[in-house]
N, C-alpha and C. Protein backbone atom coordinates (compact mmCIF):
# COMPACT_ATOMS: atom_id res chain seq x y z
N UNK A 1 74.81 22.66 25.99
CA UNK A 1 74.57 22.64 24.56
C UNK A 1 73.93 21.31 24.12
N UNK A 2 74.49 20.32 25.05
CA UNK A 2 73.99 19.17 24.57
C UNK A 2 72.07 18.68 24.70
N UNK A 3 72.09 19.19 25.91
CA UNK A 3 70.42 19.17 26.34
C UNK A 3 70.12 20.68 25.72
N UNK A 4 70.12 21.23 24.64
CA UNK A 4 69.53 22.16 24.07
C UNK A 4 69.50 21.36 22.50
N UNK A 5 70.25 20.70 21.91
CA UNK A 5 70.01 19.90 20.98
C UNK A 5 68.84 18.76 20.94
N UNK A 6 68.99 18.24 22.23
CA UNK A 6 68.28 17.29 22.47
C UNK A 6 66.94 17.73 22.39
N UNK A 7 66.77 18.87 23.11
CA UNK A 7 64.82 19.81 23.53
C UNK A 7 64.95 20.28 22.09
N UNK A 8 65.76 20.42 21.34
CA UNK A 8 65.67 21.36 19.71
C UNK A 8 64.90 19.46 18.98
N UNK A 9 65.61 19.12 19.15
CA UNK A 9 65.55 17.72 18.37
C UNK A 9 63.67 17.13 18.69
N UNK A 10 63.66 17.05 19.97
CA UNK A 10 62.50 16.42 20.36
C UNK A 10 61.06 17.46 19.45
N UNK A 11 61.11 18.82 19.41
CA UNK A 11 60.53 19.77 19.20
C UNK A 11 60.03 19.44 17.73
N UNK A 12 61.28 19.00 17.19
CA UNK A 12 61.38 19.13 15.81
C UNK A 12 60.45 17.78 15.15
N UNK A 13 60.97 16.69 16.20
CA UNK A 13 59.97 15.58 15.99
C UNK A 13 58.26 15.94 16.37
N UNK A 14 58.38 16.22 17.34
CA UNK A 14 56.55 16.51 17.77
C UNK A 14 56.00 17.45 16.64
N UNK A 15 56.85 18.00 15.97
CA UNK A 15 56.44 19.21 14.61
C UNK A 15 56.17 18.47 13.76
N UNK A 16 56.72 17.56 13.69
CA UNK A 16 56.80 16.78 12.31
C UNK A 16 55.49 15.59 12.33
N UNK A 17 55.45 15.45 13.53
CA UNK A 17 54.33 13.82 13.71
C UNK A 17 52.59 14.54 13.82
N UNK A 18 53.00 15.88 14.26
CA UNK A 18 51.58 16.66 14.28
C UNK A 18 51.37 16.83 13.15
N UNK A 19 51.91 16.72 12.42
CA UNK A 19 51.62 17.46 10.58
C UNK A 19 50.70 16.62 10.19
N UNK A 20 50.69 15.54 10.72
CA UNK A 20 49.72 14.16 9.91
C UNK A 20 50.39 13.03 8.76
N UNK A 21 49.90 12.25 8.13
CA UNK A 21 50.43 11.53 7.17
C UNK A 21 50.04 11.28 6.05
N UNK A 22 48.85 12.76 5.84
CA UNK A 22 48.19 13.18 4.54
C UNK A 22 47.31 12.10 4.14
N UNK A 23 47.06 10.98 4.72
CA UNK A 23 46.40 10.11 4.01
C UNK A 23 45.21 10.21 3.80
N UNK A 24 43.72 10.09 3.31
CA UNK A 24 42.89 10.47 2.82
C UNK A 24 41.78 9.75 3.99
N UNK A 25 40.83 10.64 4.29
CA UNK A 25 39.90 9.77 5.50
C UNK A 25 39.39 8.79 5.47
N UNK A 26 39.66 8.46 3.57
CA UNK A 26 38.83 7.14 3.50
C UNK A 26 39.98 5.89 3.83
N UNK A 27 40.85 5.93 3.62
CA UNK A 27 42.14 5.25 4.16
C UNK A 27 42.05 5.20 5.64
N UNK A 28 42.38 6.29 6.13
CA UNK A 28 41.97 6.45 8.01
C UNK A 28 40.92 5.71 8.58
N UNK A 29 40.10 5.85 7.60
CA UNK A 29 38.35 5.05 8.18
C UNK A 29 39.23 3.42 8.44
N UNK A 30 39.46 3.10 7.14
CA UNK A 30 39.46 2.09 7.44
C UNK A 30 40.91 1.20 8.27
N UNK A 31 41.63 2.34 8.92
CA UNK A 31 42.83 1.95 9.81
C UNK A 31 42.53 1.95 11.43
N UNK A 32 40.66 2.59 11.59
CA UNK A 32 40.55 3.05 12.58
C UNK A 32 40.72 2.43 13.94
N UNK A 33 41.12 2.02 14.71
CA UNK A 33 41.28 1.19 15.74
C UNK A 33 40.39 0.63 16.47
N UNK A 34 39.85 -0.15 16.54
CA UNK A 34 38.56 -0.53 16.99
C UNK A 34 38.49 -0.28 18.28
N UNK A 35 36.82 0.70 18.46
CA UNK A 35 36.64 1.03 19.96
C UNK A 35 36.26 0.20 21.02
N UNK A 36 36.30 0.45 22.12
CA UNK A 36 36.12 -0.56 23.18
C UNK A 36 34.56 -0.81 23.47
N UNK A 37 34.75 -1.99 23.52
CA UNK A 37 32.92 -2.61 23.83
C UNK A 37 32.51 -1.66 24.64
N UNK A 38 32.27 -1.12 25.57
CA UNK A 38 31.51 -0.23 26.18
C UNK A 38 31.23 0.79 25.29
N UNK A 39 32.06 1.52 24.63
CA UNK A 39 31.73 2.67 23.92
C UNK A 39 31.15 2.11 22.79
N UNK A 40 31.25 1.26 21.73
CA UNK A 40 29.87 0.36 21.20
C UNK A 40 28.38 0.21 21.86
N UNK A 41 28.87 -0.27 22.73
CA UNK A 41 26.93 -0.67 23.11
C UNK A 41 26.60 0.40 23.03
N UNK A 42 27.25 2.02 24.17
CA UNK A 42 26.92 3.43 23.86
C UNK A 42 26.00 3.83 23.00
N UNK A 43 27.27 3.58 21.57
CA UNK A 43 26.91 4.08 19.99
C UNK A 43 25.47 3.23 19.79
N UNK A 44 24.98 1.72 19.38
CA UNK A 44 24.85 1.02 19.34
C UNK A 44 23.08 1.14 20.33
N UNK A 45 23.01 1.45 21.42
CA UNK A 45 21.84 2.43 22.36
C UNK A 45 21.92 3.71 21.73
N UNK A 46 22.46 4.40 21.38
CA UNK A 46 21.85 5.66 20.93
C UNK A 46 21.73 5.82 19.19
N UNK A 47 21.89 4.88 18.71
CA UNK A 47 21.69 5.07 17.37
C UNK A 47 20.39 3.89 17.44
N UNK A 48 20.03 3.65 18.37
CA UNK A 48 18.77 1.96 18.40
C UNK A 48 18.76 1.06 17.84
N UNK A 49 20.16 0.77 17.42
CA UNK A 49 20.45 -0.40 16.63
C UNK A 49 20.19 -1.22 17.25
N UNK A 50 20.05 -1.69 18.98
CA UNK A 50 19.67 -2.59 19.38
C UNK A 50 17.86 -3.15 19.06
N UNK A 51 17.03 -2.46 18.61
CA UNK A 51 16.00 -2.39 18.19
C UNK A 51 15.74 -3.57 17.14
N UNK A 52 16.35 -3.92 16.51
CA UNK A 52 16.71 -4.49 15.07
C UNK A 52 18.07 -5.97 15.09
N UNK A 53 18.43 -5.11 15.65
CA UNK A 53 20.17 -6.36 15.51
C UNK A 53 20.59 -6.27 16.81
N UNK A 54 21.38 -8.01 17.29
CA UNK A 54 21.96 -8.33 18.05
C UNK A 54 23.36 -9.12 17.28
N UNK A 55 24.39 -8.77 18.54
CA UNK A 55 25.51 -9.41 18.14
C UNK A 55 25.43 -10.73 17.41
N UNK A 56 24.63 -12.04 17.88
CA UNK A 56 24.68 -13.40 17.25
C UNK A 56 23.50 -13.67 16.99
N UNK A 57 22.44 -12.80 17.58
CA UNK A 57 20.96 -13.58 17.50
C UNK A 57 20.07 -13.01 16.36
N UNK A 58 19.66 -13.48 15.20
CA UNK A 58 18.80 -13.14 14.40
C UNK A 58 17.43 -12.63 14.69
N UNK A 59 17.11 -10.88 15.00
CA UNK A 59 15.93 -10.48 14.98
C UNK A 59 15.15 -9.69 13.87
N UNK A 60 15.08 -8.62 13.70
CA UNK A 60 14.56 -7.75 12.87
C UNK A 60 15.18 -7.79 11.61
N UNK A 61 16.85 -7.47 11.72
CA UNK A 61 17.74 -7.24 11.20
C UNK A 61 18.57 -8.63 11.28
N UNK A 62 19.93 -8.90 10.89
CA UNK A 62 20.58 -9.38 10.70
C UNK A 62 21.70 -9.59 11.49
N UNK A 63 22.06 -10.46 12.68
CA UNK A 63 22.99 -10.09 13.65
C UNK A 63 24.34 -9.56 13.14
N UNK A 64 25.27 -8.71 14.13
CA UNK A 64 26.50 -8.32 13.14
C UNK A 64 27.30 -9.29 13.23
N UNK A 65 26.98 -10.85 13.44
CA UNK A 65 28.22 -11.64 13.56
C UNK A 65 28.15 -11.89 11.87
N UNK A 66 27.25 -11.92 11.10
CA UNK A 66 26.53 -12.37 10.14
C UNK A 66 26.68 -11.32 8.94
N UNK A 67 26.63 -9.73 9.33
CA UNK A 67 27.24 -8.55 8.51
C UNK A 67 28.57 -8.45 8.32
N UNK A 68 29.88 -9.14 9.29
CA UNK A 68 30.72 -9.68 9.52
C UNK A 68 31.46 -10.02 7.97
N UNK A 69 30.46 -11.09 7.88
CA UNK A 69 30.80 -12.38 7.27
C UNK A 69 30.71 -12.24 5.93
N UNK A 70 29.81 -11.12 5.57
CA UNK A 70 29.87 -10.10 4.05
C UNK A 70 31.22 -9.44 3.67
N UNK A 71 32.23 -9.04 4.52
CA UNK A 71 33.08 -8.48 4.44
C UNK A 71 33.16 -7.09 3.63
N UNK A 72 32.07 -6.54 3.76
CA UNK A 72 31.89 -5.40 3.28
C UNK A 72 33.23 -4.63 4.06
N UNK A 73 33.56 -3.36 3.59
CA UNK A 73 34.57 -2.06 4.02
C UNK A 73 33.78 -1.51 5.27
N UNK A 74 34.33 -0.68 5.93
CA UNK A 74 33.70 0.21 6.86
C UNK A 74 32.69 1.23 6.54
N UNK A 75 33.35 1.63 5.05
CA UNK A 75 32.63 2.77 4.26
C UNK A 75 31.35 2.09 3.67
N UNK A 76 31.31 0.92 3.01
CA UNK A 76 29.93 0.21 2.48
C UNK A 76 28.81 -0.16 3.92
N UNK A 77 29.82 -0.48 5.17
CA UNK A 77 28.64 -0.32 6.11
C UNK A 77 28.03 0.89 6.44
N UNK A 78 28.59 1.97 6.45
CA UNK A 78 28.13 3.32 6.74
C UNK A 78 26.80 3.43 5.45
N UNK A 79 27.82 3.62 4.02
CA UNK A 79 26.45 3.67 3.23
C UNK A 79 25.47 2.71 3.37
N UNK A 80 25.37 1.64 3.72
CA UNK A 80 23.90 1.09 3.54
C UNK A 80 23.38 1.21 4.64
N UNK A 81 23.60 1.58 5.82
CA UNK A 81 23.25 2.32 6.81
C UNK A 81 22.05 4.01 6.68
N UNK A 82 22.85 4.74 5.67
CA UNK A 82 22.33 5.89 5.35
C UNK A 82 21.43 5.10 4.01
N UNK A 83 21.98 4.16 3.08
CA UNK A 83 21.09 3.82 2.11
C UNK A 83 20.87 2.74 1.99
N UNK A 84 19.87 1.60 2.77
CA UNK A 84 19.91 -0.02 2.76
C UNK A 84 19.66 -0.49 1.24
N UNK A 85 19.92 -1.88 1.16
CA UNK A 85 19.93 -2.52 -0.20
C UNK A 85 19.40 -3.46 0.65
N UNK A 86 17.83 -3.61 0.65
CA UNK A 86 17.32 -4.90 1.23
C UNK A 86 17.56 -5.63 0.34
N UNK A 87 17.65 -5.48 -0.85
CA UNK A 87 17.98 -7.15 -1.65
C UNK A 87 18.94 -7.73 -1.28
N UNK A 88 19.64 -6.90 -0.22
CA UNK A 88 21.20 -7.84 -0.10
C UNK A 88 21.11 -8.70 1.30
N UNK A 89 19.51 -8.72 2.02
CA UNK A 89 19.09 -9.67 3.08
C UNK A 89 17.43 -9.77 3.03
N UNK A 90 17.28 -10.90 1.65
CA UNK A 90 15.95 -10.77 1.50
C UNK A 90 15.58 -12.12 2.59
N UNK A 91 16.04 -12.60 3.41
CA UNK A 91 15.46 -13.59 4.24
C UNK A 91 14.81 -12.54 5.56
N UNK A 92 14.70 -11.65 5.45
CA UNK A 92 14.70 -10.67 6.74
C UNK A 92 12.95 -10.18 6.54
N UNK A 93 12.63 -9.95 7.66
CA UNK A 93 10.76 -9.70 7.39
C UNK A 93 10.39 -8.11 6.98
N UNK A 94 11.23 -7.40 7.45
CA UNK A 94 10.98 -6.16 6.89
C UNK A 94 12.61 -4.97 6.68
N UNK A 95 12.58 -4.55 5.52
CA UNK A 95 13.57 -3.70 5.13
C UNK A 95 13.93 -2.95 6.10
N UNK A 96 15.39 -2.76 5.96
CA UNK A 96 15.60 -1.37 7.26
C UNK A 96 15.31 -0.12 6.56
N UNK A 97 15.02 1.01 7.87
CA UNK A 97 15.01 1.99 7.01
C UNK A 97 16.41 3.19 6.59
N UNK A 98 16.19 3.88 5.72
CA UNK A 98 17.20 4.85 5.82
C UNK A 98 17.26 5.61 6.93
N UNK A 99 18.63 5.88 7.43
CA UNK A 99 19.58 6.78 8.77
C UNK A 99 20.59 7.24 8.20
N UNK A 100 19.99 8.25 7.60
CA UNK A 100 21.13 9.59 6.68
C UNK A 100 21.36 10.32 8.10
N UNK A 101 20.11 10.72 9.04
CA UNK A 101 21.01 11.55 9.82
C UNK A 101 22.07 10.90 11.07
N UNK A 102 22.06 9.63 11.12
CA UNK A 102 23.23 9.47 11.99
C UNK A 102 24.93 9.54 11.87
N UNK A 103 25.34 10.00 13.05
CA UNK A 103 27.00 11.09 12.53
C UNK A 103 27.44 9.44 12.47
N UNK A 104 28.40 10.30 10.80
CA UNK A 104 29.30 9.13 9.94
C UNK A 104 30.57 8.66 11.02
N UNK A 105 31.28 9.15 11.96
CA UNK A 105 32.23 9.24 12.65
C UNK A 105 31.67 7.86 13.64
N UNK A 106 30.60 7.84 14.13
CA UNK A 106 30.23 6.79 14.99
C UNK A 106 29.96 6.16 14.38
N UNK A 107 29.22 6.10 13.01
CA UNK A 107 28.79 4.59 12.12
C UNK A 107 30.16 3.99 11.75
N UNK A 108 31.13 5.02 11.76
CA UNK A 108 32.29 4.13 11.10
C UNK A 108 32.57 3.75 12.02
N UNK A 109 32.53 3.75 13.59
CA UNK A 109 33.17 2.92 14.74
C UNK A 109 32.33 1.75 14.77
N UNK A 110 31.25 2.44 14.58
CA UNK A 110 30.18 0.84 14.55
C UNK A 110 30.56 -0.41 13.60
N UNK A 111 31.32 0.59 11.99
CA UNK A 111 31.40 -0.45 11.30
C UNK A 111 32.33 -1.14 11.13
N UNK A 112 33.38 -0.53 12.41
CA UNK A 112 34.70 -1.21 12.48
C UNK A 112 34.53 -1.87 13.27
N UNK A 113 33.68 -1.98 14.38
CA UNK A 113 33.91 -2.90 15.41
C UNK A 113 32.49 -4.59 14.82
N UNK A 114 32.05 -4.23 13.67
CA UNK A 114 31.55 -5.22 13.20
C UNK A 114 32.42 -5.95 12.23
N UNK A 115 32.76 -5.51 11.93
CA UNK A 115 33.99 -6.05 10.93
C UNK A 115 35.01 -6.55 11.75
N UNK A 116 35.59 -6.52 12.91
CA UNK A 116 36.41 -6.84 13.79
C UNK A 116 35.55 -8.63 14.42
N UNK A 117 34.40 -8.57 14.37
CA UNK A 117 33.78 -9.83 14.67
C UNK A 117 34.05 -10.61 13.63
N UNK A 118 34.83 -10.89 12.45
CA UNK A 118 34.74 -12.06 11.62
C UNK A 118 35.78 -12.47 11.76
């Protein structure tokens, strides 16, 4: 009886922790755990951000030690990602462009693991 309480009990917990904690994705975004450098550069090569930006070195773009340091949210890096505000790096030689179609799920890893550099 006793190890039937116990497997009832455990059951009851795994029921309960699968349910979630209702919190809203924009909350989640920004609790997200930052992914591991390898799976960055990944994101980072297939979105061609290397094209433009390096971790510390000022090219095209603005290194992310330096996007960092704006302390923008995860969510404001995603949008200016899909919608740039070059006025907000007019020392830079040419505007980025808009990347509406890259998936929001990886920009937000991108924009957590830039935000994790300050």
């Amino acid at each position: 009886m006793k190890t039937l309480n116990h497997v009832l009990f455990c059951y009851l917990s795994l029921a309960i922790l699968s349910c979630g904690s209702g919190k809203s994705s924009e909350q989640s975004a920004a609790e997200r755990p930052i992914a591991n450098k390898f799976k960055i550069k990944q994101l980072l090569e297939k979105n061609t951000c290397f094209a433009c930006h390096k971790e510390k070195e000022k090219l095209m773009g603005p290194p992310y030690v330096e996007i960092a340091k704006r302390n923008y949210s995860n969510e404001r890096i995603v949008e200016l990602i899909y919608k740039p505000e070059p006025e907000n790096w007019p020392d830079y030689p040419a505007p980025m462009i808009a990347l509406p179609h890259l998936d929001k799920d990886e920009l937000l890893d991108i924009a957590n693991w830039i935000n994790s550099l300050n």
